[in-house]
N, C-alpha and C. Protein backbone atom coordinates (compact mmCIF):
# COMPACT_ATOMS: atom_id res chain seq x y z
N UNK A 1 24.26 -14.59 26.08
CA UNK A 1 24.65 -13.31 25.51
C UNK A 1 24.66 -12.28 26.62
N UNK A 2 25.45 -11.54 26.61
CA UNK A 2 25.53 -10.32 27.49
C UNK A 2 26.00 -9.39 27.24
N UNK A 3 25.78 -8.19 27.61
CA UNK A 3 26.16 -7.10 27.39
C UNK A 3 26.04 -6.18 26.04
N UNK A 4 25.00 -6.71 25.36
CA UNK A 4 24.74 -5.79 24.18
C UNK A 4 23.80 -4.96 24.03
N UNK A 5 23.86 -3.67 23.86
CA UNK A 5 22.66 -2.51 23.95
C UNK A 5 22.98 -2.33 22.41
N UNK A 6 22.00 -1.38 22.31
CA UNK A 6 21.40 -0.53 20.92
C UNK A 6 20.37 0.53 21.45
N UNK A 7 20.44 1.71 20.93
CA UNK A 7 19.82 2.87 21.07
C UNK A 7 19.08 3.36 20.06
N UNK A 8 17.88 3.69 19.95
CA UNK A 8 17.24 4.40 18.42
C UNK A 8 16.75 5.71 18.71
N UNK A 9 16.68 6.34 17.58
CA UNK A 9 16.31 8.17 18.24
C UNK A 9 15.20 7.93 17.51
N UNK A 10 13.89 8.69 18.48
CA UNK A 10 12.34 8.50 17.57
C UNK A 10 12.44 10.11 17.66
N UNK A 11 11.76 10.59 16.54
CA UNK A 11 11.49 11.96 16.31
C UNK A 11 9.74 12.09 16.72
N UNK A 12 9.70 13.10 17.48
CA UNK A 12 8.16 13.40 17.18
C UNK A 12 7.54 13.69 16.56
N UNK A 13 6.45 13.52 16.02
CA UNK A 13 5.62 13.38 15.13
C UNK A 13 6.00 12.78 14.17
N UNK A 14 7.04 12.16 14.01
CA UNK A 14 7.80 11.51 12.03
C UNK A 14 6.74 10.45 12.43
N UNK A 15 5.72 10.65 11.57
CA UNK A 15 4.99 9.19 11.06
C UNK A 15 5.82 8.25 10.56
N UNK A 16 6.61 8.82 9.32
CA UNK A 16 6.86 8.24 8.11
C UNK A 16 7.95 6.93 8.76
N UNK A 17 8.55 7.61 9.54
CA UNK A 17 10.19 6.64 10.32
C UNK A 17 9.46 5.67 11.39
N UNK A 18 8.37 5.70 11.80
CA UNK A 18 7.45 5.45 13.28
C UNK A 18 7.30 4.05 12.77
N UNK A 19 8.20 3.34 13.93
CA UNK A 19 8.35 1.67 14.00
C UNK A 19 9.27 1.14 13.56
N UNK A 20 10.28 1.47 13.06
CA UNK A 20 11.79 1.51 12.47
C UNK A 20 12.67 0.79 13.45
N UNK A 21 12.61 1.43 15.12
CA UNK A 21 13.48 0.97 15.31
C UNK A 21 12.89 -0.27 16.21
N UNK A 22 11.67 -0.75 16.32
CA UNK A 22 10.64 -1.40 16.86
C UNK A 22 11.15 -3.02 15.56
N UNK A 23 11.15 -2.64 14.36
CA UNK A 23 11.73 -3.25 13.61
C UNK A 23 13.05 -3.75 13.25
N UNK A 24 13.84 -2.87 13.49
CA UNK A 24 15.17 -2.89 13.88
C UNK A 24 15.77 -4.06 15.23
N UNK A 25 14.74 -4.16 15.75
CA UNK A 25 15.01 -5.01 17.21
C UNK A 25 14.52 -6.08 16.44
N UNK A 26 13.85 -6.08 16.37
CA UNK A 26 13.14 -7.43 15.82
C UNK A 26 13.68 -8.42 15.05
N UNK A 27 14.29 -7.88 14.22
CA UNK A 27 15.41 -8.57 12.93
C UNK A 27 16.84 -8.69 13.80
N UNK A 28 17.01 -7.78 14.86
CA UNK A 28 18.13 -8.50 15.33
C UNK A 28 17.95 -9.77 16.19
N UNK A 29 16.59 -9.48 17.23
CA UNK A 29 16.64 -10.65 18.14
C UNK A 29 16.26 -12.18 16.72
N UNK A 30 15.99 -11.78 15.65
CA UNK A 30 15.44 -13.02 15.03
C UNK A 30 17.39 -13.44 14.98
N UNK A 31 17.66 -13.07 14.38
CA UNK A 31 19.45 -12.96 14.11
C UNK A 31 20.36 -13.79 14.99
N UNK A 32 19.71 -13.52 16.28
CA UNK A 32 20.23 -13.70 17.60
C UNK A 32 19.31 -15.31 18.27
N UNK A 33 18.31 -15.68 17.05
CA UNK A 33 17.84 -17.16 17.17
C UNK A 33 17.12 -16.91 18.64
N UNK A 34 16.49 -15.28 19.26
CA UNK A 34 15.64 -15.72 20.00
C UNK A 34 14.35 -16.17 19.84
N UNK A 35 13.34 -17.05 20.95
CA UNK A 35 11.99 -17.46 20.69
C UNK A 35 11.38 -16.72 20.24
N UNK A 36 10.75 -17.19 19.38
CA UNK A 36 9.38 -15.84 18.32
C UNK A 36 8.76 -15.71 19.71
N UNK A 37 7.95 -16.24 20.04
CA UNK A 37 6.93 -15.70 21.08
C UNK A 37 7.89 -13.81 21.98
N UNK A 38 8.61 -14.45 22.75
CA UNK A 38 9.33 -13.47 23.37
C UNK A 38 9.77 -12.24 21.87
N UNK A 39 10.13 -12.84 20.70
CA UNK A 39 10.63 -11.44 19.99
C UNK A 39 8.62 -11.04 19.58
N UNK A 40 7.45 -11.49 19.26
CA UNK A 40 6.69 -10.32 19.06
C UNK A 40 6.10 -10.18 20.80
N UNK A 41 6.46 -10.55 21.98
CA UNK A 41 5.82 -9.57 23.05
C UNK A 41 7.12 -8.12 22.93
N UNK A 42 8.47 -8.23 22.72
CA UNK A 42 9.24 -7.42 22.60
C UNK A 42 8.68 -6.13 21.76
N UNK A 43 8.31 -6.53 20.53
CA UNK A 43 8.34 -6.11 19.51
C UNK A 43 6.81 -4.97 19.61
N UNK A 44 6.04 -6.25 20.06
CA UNK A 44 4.82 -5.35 20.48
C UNK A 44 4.89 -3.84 21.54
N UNK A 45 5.54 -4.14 22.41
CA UNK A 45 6.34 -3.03 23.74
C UNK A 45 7.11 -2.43 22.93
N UNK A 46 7.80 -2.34 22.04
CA UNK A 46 8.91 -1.45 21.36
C UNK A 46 7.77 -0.22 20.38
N UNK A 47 6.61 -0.54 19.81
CA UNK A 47 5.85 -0.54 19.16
C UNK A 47 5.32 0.36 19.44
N UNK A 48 4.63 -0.27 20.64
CA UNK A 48 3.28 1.14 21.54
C UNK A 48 3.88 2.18 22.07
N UNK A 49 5.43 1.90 22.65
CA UNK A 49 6.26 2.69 23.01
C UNK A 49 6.95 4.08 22.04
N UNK A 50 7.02 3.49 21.21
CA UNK A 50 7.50 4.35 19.83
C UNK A 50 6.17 5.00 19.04
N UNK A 51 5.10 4.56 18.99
CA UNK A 51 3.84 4.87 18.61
C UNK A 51 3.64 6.63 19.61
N UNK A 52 3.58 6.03 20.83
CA UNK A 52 3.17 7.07 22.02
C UNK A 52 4.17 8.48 22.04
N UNK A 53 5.74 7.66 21.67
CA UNK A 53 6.72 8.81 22.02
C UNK A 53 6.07 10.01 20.48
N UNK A 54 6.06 9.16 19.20
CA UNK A 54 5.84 9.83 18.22
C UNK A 54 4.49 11.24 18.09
N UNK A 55 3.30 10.35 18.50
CA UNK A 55 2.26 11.16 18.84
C UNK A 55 2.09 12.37 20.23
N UNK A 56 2.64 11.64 21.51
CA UNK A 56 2.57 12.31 22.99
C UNK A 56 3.75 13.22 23.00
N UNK A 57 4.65 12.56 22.73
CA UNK A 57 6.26 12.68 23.38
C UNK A 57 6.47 13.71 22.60
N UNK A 58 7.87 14.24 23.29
CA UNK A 58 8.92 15.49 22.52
C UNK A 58 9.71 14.33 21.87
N UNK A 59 10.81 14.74 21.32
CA UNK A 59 11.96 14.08 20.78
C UNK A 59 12.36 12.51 21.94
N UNK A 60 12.41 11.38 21.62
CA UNK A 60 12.91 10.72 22.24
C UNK A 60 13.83 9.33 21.67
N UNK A 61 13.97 8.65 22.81
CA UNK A 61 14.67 7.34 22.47
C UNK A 61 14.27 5.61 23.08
N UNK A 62 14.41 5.38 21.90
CA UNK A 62 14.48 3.43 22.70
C UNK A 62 15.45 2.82 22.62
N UNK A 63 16.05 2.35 23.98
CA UNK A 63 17.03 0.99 24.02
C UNK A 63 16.52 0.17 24.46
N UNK A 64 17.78 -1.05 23.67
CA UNK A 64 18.00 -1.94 24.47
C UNK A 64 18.66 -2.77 24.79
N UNK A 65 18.66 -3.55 26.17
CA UNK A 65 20.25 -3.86 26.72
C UNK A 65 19.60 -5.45 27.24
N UNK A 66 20.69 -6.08 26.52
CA UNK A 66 20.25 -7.79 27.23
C UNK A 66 21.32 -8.10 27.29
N UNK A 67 21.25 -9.00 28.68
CA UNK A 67 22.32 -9.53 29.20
C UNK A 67 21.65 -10.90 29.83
N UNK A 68 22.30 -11.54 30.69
CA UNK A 68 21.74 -12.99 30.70
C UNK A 68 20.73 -13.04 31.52
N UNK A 69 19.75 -13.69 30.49
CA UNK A 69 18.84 -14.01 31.37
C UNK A 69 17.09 -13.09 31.51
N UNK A 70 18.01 -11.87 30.80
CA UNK A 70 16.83 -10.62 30.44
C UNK A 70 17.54 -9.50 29.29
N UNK A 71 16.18 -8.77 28.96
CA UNK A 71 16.02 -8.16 28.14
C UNK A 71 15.99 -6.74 28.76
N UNK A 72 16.11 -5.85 28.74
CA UNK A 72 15.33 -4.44 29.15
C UNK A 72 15.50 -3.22 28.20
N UNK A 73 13.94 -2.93 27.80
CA UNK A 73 13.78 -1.85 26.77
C UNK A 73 13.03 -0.73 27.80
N UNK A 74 13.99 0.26 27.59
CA UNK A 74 13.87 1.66 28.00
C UNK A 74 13.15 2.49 27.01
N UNK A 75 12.20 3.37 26.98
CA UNK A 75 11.46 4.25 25.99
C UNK A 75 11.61 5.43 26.62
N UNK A 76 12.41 6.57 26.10
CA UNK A 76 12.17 8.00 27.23
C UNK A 76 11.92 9.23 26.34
N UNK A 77 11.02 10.01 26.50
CA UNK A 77 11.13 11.27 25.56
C UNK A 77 11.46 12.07 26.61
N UNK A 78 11.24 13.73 25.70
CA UNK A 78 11.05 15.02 26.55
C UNK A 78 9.31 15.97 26.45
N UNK A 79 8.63 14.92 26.42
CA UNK A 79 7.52 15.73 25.90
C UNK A 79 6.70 16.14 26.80
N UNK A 80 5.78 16.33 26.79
CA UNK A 80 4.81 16.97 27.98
C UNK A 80 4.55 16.11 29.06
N UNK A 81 4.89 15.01 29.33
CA UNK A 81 4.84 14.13 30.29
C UNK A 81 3.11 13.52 30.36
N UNK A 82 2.99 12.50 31.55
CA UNK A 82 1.95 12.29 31.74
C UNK A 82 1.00 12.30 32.51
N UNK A 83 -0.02 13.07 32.56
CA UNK A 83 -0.80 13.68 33.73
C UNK A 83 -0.90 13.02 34.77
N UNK A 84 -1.83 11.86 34.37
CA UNK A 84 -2.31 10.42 35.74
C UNK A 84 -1.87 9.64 34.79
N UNK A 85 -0.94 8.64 35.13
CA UNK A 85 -0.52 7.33 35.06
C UNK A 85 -1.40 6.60 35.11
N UNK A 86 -1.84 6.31 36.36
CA UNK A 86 -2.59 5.21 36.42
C UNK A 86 -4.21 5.40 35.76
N UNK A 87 -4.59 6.45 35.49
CA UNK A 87 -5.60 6.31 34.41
C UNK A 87 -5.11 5.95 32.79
N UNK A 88 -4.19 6.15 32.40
CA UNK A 88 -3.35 6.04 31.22
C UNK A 88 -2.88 4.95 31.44
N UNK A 89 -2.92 3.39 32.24
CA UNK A 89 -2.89 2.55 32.27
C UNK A 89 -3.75 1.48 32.28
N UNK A 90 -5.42 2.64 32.20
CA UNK A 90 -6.18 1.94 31.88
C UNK A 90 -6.77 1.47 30.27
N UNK A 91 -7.38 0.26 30.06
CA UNK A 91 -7.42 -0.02 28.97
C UNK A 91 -8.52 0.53 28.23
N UNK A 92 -8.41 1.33 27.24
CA UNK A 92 -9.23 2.45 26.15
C UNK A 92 -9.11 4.16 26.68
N UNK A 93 -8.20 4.42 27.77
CA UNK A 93 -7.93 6.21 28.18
C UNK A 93 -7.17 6.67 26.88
N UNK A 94 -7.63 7.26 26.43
CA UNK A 94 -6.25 7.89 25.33
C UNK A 94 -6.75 9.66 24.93
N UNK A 95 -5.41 9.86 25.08
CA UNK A 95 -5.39 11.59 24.66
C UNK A 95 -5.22 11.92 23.65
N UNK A 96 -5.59 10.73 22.73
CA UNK A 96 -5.08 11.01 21.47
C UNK A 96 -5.91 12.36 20.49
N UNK A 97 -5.12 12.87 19.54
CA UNK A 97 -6.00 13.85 19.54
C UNK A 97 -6.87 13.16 18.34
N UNK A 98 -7.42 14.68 17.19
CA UNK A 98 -8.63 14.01 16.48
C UNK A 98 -7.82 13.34 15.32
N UNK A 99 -6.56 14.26 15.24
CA UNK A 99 -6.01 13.88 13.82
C UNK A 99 -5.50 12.59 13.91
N UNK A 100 -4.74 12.20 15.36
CA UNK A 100 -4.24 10.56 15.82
C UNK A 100 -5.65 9.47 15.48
N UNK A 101 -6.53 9.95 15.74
CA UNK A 101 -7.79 8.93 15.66
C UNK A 101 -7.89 8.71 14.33
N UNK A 102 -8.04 9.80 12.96
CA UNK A 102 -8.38 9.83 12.17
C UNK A 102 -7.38 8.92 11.31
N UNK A 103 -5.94 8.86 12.05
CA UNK A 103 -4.72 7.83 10.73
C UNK A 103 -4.89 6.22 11.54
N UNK A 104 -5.86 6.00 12.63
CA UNK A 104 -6.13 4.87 13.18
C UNK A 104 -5.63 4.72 14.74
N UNK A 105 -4.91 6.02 15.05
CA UNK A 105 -4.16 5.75 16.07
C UNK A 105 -5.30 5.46 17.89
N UNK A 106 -4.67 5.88 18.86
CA UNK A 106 -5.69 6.41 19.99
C UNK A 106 -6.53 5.70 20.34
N UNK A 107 -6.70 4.38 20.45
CA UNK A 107 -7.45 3.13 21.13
C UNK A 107 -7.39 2.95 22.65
N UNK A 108 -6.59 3.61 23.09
CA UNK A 108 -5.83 4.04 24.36
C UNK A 108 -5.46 2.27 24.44
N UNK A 109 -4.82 1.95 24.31
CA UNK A 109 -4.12 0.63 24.31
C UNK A 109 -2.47 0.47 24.64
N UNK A 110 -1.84 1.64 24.27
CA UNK A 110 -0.67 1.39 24.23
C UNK A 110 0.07 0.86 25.42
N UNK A 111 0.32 1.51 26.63
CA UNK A 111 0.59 1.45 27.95
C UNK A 111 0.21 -0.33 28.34
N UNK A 112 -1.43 -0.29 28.33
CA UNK A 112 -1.96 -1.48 28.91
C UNK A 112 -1.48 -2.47 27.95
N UNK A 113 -1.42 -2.37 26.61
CA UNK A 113 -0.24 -3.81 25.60
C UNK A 113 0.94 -3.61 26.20
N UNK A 114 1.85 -2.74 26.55
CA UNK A 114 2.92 -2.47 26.92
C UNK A 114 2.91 -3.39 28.65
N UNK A 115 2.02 -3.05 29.13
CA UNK A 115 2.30 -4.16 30.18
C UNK A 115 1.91 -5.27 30.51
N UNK A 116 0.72 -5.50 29.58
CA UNK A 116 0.62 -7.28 29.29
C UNK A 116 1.63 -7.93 28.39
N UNK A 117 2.92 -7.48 27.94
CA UNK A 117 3.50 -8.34 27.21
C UNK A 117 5.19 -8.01 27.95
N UNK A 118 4.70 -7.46 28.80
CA UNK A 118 6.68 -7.05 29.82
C UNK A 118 6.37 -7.80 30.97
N UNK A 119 7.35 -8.94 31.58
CA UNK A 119 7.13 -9.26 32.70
C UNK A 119 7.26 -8.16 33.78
N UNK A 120 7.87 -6.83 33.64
CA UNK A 120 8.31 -5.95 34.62
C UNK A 120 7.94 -4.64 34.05
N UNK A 121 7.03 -3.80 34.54
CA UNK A 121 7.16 -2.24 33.89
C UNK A 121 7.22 -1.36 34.79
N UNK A 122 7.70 -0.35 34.32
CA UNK A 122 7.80 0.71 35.31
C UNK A 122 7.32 1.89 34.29
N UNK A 123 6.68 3.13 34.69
CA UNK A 123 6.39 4.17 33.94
C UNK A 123 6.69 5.58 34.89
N UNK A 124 7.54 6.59 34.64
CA UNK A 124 7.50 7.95 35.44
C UNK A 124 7.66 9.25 34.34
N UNK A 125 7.03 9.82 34.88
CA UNK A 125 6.35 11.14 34.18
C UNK A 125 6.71 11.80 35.21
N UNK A 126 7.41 13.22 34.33
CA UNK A 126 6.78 14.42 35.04
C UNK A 126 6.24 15.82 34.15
N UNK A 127 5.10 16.42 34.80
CA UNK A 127 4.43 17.13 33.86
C UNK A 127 5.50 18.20 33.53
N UNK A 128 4.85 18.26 31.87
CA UNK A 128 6.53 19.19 31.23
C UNK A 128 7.66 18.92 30.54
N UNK A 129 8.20 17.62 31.61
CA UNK A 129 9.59 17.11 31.43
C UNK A 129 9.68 16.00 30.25
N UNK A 130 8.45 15.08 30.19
CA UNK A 130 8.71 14.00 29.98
C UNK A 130 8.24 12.86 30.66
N UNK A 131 8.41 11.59 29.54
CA UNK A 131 8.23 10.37 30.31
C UNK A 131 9.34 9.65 30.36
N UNK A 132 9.49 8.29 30.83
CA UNK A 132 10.37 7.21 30.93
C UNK A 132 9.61 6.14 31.19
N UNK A 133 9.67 4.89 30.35
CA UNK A 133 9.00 3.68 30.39
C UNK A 133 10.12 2.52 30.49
N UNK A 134 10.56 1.89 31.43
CA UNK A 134 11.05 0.48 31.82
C UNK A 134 10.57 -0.60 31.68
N UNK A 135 10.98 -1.45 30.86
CA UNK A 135 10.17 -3.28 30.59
C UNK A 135 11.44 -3.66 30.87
N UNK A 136 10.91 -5.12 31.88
CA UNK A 136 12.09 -6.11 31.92
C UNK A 136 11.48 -7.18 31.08
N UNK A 137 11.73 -8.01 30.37
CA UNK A 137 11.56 -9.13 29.26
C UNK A 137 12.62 -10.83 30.31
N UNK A 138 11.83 -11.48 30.88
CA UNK A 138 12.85 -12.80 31.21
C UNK A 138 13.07 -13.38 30.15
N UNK A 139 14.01 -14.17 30.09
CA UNK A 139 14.01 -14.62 28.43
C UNK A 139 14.26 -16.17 28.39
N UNK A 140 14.95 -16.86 29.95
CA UNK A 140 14.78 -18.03 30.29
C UNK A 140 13.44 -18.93 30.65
């Protein structure tokens, strides 16, 4: 397969829509007869990604584009960006606030699931602007 993207718009703060399009992927790669294993590490990264944009992020988006051989899901908002990365890549940092804790959220997990289940990540922030999160997925 090659050359097929899909784009989803996550709103910030919409609880109610939050994982839609995390789901949306999911039912297609099943569609598309890829390996379960590879569709829930996908699914999981689409997840924490859309979780984070909803709670952290301004308005944002997830694609994604597979072509042979790989997968790559892009996550980008406009929200306040992220201070230190690499502490926010550690496993349990989270900024979540009290009200995120209180609906279950803020385990500080997201990031660190996000890169135990992407063979490739990339993360850039800038304070203010926004983030951008890169997973490459091999799929051979």
């Amino acid at each position: 397969m090659t050359g097929l993207k899909k784009t989803y718009r996550i709103n910030a703060k919409d609880f109610i829509h939050a994982g839609e399009a995390s789901i949306n992927i999911q039912n297609l790669l099943k569609s598309l007869d890829f390996d379960p294993q590879i569709i829930r590490r996908i699914a999981i990264c689409g997840y924490e990604g859309e979780m984070n944009v909803v709670m952290h992020g301004g308005d944002g988006q997830l694609s994604v584009e597979i072509d042979t051989g790989t997968l790559v899901m892009e996550i980008s908002d406009n929200g306040s960006g992220i201070e230190d990365i690499e502490k926010a890549m550690q496993a349990g940092f989270s900024t979540a606030s009290d009200e995120h804790r209180e609906m279950g959220f803020g385990a500080g997990m997201g990031l660190p699931n996000m890169k135990k289940n992407s063979d490739e990540i990339a993360v850039e922030s800038t304070k203010g602007q926004g983030t951008r999160v890169r997973m490459v997925f091999h799929l051979s």
